[in-house]
Every structure is written in C-alpha cells, then in structure tokens.
Protein backbone atom coordinates (compact mmCIF):
# COMPACT_ATOMS: atom_id res chain seq x y z
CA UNK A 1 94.97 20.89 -133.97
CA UNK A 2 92.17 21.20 -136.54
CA UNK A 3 92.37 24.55 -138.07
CA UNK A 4 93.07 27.78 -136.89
CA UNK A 5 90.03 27.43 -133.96
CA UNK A 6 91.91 26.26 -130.79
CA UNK A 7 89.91 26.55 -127.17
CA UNK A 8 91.76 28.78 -124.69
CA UNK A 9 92.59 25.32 -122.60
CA UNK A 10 94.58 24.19 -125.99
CA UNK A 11 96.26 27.48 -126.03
CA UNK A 12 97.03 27.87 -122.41
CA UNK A 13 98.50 24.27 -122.33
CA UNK A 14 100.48 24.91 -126.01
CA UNK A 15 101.93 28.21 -124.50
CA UNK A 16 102.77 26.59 -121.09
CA UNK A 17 105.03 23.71 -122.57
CA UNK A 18 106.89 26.88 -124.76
CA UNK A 19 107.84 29.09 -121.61
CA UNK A 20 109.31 28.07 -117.91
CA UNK A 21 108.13 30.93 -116.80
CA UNK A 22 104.31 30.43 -117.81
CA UNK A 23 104.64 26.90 -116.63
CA UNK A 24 105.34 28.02 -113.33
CA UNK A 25 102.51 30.88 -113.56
CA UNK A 26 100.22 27.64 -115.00
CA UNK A 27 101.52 25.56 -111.85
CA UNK A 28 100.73 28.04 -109.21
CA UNK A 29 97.36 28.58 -110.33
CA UNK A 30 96.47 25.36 -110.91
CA UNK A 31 97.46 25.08 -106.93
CA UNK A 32 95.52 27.48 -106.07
CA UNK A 33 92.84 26.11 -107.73
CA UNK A 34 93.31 23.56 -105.74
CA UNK A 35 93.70 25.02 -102.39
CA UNK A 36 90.02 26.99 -103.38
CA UNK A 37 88.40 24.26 -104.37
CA UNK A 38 90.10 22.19 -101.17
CA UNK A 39 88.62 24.78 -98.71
CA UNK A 40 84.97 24.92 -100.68
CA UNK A 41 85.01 21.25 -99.59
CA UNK A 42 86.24 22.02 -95.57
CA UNK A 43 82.83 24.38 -95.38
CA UNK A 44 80.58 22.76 -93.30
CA UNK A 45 77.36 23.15 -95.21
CA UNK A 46 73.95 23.05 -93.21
CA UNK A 47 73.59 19.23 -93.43
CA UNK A 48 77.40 18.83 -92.19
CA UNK A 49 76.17 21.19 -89.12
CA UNK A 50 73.00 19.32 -88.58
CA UNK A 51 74.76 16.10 -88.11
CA UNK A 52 77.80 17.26 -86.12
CA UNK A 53 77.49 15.78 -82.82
CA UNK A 54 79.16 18.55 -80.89
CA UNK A 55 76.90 21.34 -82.62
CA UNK A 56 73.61 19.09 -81.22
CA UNK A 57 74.62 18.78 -78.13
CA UNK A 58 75.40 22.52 -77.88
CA UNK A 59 72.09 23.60 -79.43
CA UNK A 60 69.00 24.07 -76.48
CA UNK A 61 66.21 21.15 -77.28
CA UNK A 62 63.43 22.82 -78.86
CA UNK A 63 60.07 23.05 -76.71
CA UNK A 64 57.81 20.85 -77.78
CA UNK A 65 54.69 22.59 -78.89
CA UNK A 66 51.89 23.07 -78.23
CA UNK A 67 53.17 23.38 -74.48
CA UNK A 68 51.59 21.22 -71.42
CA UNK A 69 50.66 22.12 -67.88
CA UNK A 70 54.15 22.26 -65.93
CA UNK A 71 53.91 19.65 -62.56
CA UNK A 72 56.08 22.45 -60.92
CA UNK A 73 53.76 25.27 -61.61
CA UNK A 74 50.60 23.17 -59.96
CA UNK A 75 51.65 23.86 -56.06
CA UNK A 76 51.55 27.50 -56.95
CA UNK A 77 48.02 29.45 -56.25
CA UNK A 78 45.62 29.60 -58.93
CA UNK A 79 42.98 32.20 -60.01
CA UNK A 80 40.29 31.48 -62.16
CA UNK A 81 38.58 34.11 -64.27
CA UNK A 82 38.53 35.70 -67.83
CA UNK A 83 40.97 36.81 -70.10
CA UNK A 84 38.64 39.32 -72.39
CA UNK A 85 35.49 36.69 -73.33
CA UNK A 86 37.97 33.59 -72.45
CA UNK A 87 37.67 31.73 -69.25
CA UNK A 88 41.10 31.27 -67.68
CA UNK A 89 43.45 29.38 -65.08
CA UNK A 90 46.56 30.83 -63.91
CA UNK A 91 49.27 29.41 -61.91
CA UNK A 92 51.21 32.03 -60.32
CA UNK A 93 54.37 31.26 -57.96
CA UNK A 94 57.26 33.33 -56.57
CA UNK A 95 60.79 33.03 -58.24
CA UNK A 96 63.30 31.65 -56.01
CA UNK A 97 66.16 33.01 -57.94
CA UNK A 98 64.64 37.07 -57.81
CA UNK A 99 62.67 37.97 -54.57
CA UNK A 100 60.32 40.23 -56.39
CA UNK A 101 60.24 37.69 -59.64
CA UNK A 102 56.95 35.76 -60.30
CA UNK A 103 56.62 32.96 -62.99
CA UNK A 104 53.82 30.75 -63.97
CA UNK A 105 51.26 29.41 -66.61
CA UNK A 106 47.90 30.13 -67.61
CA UNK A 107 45.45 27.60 -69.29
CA UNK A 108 42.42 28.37 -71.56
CA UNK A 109 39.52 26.71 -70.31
CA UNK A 110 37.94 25.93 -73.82
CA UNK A 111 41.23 24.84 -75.59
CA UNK A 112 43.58 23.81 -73.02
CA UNK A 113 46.39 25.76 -74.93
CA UNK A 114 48.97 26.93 -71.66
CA UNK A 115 50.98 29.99 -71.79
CA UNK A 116 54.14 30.86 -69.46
CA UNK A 117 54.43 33.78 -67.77
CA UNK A 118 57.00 35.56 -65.92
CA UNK A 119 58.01 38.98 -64.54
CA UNK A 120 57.76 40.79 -61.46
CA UNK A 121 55.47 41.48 -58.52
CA UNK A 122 56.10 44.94 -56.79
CA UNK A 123 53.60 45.50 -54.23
CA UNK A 124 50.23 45.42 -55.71
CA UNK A 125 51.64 45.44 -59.24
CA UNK A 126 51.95 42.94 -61.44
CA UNK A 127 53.81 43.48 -64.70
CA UNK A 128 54.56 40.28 -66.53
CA UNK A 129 55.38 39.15 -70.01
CA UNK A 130 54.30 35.70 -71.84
CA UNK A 131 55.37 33.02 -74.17
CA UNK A 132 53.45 30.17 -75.99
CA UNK A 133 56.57 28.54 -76.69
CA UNK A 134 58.99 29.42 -74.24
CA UNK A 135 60.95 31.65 -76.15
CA UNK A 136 59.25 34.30 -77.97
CA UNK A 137 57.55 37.14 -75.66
CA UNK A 138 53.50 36.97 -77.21
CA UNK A 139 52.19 39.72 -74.70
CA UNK A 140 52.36 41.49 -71.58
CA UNK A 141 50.57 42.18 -68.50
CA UNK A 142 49.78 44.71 -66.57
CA UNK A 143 47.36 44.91 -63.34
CA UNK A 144 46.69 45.37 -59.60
CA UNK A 145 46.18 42.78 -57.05
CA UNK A 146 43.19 43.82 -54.79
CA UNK A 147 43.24 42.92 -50.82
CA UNK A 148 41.10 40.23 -51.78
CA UNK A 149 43.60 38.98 -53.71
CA UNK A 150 41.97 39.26 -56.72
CA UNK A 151 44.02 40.58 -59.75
CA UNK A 152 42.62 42.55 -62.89
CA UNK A 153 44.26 44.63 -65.62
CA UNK A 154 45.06 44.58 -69.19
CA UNK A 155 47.01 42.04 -71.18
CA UNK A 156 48.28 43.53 -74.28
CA UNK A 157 50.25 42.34 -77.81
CA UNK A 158 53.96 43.03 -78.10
CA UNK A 159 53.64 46.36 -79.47
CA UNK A 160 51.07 47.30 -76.64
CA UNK A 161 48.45 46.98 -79.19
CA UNK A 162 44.85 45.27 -78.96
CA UNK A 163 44.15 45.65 -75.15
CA UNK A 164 42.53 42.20 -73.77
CA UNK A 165 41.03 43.05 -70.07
CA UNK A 166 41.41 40.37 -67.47
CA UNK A 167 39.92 39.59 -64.33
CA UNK A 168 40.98 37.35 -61.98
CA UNK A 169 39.99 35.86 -58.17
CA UNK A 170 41.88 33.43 -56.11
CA UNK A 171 40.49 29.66 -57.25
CA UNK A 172 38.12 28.15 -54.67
CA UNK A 173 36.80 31.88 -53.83
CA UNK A 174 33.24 31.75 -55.52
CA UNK A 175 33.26 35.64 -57.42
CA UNK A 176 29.93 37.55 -56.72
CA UNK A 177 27.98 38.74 -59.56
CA UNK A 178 28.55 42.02 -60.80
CA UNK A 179 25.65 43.34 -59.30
CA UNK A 180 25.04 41.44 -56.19
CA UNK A 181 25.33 43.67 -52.92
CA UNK A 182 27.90 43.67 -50.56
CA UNK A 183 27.77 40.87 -47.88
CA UNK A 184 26.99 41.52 -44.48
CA UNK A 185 28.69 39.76 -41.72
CA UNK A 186 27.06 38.50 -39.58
CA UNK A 187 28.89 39.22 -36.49
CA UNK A 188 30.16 43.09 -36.59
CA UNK A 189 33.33 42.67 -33.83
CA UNK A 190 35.12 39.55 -35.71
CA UNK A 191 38.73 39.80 -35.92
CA UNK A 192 40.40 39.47 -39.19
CA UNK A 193 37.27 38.08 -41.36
CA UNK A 194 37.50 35.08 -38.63
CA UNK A 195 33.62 35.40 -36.91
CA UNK A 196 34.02 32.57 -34.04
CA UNK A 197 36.56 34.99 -32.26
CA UNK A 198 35.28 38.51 -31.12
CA UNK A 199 37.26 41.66 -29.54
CA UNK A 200 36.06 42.17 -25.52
CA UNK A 201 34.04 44.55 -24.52
C-alpha cells in the first residue's frame, strides 16, 4: 500500500480478510450484485422484443400506407360527388356482422388517396366515422339519404371542428344542375317512375 491514500475497494477488501463476519456481509453483496446485474441482462430490451418470434407473430401487420381501393368494397354501390371543393367516389355496403352497420371507402378523384369508412345507417341517417390508415378515426360523418338516394351532410375533424359539406348521388345517375328545373314526365299515370306501364282508367 503506498502511503496512507488507500481506495475504498483496498479498504473494503483489507477489512473483509480481518472479520468473518464482514466477509460474509462482502459475500452476500457481492451476490447480489450478481443476481442485479443477472436480471439487468434477462430484460428484454426493444431489439430483444423486435426479434422475438412469438411477439411478431402476436403483433397485427401494419397497413400498408397510403391505402388502395379494397376488391371487396367494389360490388358495393357507389356515389359520386364532392366532398367540400373535392370530387369524390364512395363505396358504401351493408355490414354483415351488424344489420344497421355500413362500411366502405371513398376515393379522391384528383389524388386517388382512399379512406375507410364505417358506422351505421338508421333510416335516412347516416353517421359514420373514417380512417386513412385503418386505425386512427380522421373524421366523421353526418347526413341524410334523400328518396333519390342521394346523400348530403357534413363531414367533420375529430373534435367536430372544420365542417367539410358533402354531396353525394348514386353513380350512373347524371346530377342536374343547381338551377335546372324540375323534369316533367312525360306520361302523368306511370307507376313507380316506370312510364311504359300506366294505372286503368
């Protein structure tokens, strides 16, 4: 030992050879030491987790963004229109799992970006919510269907904030101008909007 300066490992280990008792004080910490240090290694740590094979196969695949027309939503009717300025497609089927659940897409004509959307149909009342990734809710609707089918109403931000009007007809029904007149049929007695039949006299 040089001097009178000795580190408090030196004097730890000097006083542990001169006692039993300390040496068994010295052995149990030293142990648990050990044991601490042993279970600091047994914590997974996030690239442990990442490349546990279990822990993948648990975890849902992520959705691929940006998201793509869905085959199954295409046999479901479609209504063209605007979404405030944006032109718009949406796909809009019934649920088989919920009898008054609806679920779909809808496309933006300019960027082809698609956006799920699901929620429920009551009567003439749509209230739905969407998703541009399939998991987090971006917005939510709220409109009327029209006997024409047609559907209009407001979809709005999370929070009900920035109010986007939308206005949409059944696809492959042409959607008069604003200010066009109503049409006239040309015979008054058809039955059901169908003019080749007529009610007797």
């Amino acid at each position: 030992m040089q001097g009178s300066k000795m580190s408090a490992t030196q004097r730890a280990a000097t006083t542990a050879h001169s006692s039993p008792a300390l040496k068994r004080l010295a052995s149990r910490g030293a142990m648990a030491l050990l044991f601490a240090c042993g279970a600091c290694a047994q914590v997974p740590g996030p690239s442990a987790a990442a490349s546990d094979p279990v822990k993948a196969l648990a975890a849902p695949p992520a959705t691929p963004l940006p998201l793509k027309p869905n085959p199954e939503f295409a046999k479901f009717p479609s209504y063209a229109g605007t979404l405030g300025s944006r032109r718009i497609v949406l796909r809009l089927g019934p649920k088989t799992d919920d009898p008054s659940g609806v679920h779909g897409e809808y496309q933006f004509a300019d960027t082809g970006e698609v956006i799920l959307i699901a929620g429920d149909r009551d009567g003439d009342t749509l209230e739905v919510e969407e998703s541009n990734d399939g998991t987090h809710i971006t917005g939510n609707w709220v409109g009327k269907f029209a006997p024409d089918g047609s559907v209009e109403g407001d979809r709005l931000n999370v929070d009900d904030s920035d109010p986007q009007p939308f206005d949409l007809h059944p696809a492959g029904l042409a959607q008069p101008p604003a200010n066009a007149a109503p049409a006239t049929t040309a015979n008054p007695r058809a039955v059901g909007g169908v003019s080749n039949l007529s009610t007797g006299d």
